[in-house]
C-alpha atoms as a PDB file:
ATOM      1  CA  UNK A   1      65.713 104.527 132.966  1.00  0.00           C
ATOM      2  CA  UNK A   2      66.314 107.880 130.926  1.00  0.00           C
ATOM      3  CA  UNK A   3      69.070 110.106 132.003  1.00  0.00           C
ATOM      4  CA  UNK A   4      69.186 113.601 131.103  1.00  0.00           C
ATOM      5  CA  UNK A   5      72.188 115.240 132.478  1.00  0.00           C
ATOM      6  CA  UNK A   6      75.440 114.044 133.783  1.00  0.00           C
ATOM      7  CA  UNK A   7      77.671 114.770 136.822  1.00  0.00           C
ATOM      8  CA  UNK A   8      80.556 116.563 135.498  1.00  0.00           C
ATOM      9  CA  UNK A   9      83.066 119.241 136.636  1.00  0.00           C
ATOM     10  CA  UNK A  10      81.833 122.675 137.014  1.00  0.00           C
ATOM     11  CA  UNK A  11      84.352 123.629 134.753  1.00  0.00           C
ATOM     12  CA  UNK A  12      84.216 120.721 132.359  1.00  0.00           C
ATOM     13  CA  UNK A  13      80.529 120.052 132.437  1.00  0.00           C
ATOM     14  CA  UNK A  14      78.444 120.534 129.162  1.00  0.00           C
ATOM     15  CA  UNK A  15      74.851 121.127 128.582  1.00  0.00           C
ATOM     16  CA  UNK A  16      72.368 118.608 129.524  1.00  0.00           C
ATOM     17  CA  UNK A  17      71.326 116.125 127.011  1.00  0.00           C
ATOM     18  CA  UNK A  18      67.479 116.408 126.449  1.00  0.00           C
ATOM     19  CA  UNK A  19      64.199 114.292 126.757  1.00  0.00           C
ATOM     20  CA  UNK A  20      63.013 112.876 123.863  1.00  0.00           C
ATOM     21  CA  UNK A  21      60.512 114.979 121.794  1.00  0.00           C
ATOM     22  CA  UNK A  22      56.588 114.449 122.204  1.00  0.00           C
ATOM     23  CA  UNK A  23      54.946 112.197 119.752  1.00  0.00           C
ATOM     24  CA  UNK A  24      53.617 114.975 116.786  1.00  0.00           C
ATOM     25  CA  UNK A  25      56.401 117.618 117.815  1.00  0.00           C
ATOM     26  CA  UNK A  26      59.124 116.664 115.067  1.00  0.00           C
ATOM     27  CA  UNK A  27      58.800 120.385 113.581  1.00  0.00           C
ATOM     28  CA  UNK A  28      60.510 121.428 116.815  1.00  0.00           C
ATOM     29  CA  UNK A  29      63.484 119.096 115.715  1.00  0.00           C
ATOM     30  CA  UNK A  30      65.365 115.543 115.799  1.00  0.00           C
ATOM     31  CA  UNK A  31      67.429 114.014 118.936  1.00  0.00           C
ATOM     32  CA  UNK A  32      69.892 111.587 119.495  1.00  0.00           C
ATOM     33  CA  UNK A  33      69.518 108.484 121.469  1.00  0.00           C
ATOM     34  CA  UNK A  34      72.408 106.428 122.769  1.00  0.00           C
ATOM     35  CA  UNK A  35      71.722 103.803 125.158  1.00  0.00           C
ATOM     36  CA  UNK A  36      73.701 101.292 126.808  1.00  0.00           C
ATOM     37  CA  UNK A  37      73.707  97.707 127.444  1.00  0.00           C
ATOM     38  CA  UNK A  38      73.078  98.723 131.244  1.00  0.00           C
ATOM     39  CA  UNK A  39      69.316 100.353 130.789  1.00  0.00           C
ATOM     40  CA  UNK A  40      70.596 103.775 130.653  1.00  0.00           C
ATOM     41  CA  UNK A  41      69.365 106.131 127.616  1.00  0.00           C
ATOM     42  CA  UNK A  42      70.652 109.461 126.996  1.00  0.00           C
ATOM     43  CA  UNK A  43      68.935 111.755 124.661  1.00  0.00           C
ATOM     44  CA  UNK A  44      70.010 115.171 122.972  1.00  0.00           C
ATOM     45  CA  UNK A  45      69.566 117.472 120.374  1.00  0.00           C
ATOM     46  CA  UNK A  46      70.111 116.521 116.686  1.00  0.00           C
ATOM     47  CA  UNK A  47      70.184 119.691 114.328  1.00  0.00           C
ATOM     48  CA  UNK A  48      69.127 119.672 110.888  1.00  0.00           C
ATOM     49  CA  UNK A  49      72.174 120.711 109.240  1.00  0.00           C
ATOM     50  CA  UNK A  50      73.264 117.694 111.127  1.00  0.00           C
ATOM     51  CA  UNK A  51      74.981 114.772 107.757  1.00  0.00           C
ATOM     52  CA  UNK A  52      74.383 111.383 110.655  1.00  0.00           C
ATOM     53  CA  UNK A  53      72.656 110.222 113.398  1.00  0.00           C
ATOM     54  CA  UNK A  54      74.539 109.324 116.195  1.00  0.00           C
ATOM     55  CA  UNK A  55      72.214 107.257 117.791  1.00  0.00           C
ATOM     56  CA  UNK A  56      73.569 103.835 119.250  1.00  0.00           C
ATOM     57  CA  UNK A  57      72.138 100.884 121.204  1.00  0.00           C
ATOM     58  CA  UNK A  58      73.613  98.442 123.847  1.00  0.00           C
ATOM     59  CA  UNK A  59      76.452 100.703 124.196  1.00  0.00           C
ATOM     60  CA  UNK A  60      78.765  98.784 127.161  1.00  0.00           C
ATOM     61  CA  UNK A  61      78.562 101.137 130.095  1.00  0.00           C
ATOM     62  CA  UNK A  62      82.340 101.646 130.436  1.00  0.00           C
ATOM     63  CA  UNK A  63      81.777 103.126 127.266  1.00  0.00           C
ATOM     64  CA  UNK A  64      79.556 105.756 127.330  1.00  0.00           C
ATOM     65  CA  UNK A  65      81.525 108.871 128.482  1.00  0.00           C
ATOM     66  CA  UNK A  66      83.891 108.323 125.452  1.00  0.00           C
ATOM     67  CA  UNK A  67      81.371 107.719 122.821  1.00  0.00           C
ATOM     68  CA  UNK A  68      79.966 111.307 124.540  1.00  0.00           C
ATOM     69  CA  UNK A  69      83.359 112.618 124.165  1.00  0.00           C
ATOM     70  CA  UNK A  70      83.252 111.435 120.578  1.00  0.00           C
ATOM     71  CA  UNK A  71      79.918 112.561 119.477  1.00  0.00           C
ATOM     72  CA  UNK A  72      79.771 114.850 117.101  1.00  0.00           C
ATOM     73  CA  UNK A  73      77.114 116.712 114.678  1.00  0.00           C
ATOM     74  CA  UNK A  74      78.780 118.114 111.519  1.00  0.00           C
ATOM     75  CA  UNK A  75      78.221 118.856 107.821  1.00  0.00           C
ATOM     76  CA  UNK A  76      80.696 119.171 105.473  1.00  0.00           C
ATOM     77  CA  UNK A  77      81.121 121.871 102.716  1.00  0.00           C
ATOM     78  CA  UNK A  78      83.066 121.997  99.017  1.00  0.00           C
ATOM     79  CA  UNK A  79      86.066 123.818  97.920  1.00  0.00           C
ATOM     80  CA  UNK A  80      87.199 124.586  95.049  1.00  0.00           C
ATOM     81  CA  UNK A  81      89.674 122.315  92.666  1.00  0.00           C
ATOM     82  CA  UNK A  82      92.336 123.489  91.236  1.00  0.00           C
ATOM     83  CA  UNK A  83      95.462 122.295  89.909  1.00  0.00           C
ATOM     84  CA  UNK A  84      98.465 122.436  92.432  1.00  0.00           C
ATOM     85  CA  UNK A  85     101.930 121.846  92.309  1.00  0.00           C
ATOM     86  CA  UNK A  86     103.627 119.992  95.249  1.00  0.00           C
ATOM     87  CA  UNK A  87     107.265 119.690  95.554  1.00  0.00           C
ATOM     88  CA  UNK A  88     107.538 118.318  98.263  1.00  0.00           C
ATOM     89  CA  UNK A  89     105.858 114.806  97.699  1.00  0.00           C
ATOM     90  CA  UNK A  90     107.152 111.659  99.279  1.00  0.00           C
ATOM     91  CA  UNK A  91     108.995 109.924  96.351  1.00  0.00           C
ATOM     92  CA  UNK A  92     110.763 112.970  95.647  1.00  0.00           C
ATOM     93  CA  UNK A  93     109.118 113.988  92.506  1.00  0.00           C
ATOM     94  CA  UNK A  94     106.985 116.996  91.076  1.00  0.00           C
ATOM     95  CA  UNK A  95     103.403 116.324  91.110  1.00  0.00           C
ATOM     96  CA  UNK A  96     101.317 118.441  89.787  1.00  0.00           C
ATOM     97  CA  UNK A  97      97.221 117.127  90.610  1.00  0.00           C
ATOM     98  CA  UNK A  98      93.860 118.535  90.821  1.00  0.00           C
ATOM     99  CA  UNK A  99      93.032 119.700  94.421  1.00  0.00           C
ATOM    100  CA  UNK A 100      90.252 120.984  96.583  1.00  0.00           C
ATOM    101  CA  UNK A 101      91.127 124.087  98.089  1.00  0.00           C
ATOM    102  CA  UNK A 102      88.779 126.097 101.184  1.00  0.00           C
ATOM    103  CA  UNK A 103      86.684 123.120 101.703  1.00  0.00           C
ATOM    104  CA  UNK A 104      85.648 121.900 105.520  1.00  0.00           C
ATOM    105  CA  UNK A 105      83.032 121.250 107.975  1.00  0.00           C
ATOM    106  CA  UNK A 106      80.957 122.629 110.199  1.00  0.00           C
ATOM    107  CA  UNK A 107      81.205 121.106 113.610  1.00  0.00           C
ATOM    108  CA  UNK A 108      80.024 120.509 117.317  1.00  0.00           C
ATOM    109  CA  UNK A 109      81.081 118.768 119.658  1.00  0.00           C
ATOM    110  CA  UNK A 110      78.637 119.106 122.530  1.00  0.00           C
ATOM    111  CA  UNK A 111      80.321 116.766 125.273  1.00  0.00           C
ATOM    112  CA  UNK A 112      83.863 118.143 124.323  1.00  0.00           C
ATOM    113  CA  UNK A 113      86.732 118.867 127.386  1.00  0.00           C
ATOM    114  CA  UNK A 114      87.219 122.461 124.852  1.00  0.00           C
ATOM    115  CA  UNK A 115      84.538 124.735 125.645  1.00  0.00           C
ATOM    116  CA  UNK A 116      84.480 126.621 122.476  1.00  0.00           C
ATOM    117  CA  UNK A 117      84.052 122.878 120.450  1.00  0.00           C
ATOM    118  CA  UNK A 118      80.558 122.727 122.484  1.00  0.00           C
ATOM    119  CA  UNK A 119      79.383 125.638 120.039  1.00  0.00           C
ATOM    120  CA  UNK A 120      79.150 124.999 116.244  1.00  0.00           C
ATOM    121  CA  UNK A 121      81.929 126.064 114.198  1.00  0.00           C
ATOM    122  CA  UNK A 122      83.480 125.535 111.268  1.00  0.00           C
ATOM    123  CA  UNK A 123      86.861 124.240 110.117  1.00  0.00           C
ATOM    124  CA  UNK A 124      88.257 125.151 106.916  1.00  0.00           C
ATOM    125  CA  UNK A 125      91.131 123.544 104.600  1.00  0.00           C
ATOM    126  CA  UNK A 126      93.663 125.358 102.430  1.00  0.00           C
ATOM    127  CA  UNK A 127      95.160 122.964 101.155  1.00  0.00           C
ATOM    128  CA  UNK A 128      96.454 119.410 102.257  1.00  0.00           C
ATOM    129  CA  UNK A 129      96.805 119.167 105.635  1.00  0.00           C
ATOM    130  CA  UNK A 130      96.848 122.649 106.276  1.00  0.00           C
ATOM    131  CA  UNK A 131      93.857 124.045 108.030  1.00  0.00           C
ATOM    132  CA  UNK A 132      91.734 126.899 109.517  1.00  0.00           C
ATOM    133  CA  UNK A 133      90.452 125.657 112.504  1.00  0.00           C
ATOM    134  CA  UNK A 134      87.733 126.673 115.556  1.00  0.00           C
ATOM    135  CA  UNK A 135      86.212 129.426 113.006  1.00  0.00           C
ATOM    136  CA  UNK A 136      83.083 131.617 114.333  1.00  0.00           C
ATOM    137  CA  UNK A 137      80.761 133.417 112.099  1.00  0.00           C
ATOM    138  CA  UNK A 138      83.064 136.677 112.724  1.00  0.00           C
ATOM    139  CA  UNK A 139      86.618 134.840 111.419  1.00  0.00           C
ATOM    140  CA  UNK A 140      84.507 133.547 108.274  1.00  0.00           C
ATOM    141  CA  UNK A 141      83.599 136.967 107.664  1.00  0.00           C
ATOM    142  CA  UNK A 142      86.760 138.100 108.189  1.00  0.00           C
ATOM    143  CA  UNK A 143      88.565 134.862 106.078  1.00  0.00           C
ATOM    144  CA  UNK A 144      86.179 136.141 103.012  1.00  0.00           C
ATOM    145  CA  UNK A 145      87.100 139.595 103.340  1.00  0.00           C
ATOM    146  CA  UNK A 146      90.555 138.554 103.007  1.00  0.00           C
ATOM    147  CA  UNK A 147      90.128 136.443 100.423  1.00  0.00           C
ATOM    148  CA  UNK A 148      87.942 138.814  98.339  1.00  0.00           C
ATOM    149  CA  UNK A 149      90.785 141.104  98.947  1.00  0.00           C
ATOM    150  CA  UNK A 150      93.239 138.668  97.655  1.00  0.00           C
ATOM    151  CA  UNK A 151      91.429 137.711  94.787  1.00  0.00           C
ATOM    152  CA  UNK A 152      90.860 141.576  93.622  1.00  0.00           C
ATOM    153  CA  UNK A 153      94.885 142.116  94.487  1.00  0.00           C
ATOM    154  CA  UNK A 154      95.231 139.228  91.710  1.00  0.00           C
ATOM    155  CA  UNK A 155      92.708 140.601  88.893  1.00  0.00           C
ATOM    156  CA  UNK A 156      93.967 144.621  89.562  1.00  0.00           C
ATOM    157  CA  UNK A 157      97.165 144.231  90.247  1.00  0.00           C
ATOM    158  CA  UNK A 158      99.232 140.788  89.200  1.00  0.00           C
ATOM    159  CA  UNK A 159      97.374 140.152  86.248  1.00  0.00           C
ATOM    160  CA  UNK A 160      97.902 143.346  84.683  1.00  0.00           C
ATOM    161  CA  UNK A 161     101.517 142.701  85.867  1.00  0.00           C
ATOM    162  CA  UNK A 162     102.117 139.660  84.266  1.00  0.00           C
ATOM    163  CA  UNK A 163     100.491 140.811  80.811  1.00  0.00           C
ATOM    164  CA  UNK A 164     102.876 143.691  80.533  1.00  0.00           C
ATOM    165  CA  UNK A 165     106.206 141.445  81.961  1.00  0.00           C
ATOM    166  CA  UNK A 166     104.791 138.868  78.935  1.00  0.00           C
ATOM    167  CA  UNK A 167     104.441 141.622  76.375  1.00  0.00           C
ATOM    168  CA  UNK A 168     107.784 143.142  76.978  1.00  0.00           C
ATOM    169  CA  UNK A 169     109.863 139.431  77.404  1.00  0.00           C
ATOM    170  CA  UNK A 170     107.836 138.440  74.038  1.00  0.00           C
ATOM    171  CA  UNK A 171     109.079 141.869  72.141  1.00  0.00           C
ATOM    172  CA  UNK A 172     112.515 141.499  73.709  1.00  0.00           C
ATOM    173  CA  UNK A 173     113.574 137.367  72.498  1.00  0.00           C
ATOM    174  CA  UNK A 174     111.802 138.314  68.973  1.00  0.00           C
ATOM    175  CA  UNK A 175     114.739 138.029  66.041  1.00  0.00           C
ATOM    176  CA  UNK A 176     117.277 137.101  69.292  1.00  0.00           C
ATOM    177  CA  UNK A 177     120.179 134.930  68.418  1.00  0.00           C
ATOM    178  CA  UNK A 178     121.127 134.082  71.540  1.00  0.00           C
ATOM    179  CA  UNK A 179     124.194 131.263  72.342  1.00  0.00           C
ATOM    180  CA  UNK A 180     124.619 129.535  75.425  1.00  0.00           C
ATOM    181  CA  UNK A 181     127.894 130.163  76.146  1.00  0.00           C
ATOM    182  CA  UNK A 182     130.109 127.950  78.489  1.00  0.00           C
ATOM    183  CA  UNK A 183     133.095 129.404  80.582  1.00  0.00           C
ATOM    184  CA  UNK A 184     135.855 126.971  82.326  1.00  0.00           C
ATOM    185  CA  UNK A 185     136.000 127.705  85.720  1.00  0.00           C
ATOM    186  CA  UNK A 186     138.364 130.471  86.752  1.00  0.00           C
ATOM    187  CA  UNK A 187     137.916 132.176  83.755  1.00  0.00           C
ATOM    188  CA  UNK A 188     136.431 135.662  83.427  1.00  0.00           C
ATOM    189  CA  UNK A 189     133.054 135.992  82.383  1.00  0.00           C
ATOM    190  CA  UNK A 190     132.280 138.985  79.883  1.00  0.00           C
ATOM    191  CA  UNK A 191     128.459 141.125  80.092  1.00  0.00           C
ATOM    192  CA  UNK A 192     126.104 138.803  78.215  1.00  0.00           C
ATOM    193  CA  UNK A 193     122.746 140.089  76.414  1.00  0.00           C
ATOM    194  CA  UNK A 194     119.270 139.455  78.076  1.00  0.00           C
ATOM    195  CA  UNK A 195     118.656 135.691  77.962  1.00  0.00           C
ATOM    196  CA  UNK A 196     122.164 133.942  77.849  1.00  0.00           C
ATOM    197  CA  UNK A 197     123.175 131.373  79.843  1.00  0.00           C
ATOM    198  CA  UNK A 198     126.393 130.576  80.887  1.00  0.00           C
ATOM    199  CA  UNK A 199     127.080 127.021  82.008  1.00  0.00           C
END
């Protein structure tokens, strides 16, 4: 017995899974098959960006709504490493490693309760565990823009910033004989030159 759609909510229910392709027609694409210890098969579409194959066999039948739940086709997609600095990490000190930032996946989920998971989209990390999530075409566009944007804010404008705060700090501390000076508390502190610290 093949099954080929399932009795779901009108406002739940997602698209029907599909019959298995004719012998010769593999240019019109791959499919999924999933069936279950209980004679039932269910068949869908499997696209080619697709990484794995979701296809199982004697699936129990108590099973087989949450494996459709679960199924998923996605690809995944590099970032960029870098070297980040994280405070914050769990034994309390600095760490300083390479990481991989604007990496993700493209997703879909085509059984999912979320309607807009039944479309592919894509998911991108930041950094960590932070995340851009349930991204169309449109907010990539719009994410690039932005970080185009950034990126030309960085070469134009903080770059030449930094050179010239460099170049003046450099010309500043040259033949500087700076003391550290320290004052008991309660005492009054006097103007200082650029650059001393008082303890």
């Amino acid at each position: 017995m093949t099954t080929t759609s399932l009795a779901l909510k009108p406002d739940t229910a997602a698209p029907p899974a599909q019959q298995p392709l004719p012998e010769g027609a593999a240019s019109l694409g791959r499919t999924w098959r999933i069936s279950t210890n209980g004679g039932i098969t269910l068949t869908g579409y499997l696209p080619p960006w697709a990484d794995e194959d979701p296809s199982e066999s004697d699936v129990p039948l108590e099973e087989l709504s949450v494996k459709l739940v679960d199924l998923a086709h996605w690809r995944p997609f590099d970032g960029q490493m870098m070297r980040i600095h994280n405070p914050a990490h769990a034994d309390g000190a600095d760490l300083v490693a390479e990481a991989s930032l604007f990496d993700g996946h493209v997703t879909c989920h085509p059984y999912s309760d979320d309607p807009q998971e039944r479309t592919p989209y894509a998911d991108v990390r930041v950094v960590d565990d932070l995340w851009l999530n349930h991204l169309t075409p449109e907010d990539l566009t719009r994410l690039t823009a932005q970080l185009r944007a950034q990126a030309d804010h960085i070469e134009n404008d903080v770059t030449p910033l930094l050179e010239a705060a460099r170049g003046d700090w450099t010309a500043r501390q040259s033949g500087r004989t700076d003391v550290v000076v320290y004052e008991p508390a309660g005492a009054s502190i006097a103007s200082a030159p650029i650059g001393a610290v008082r303890c």
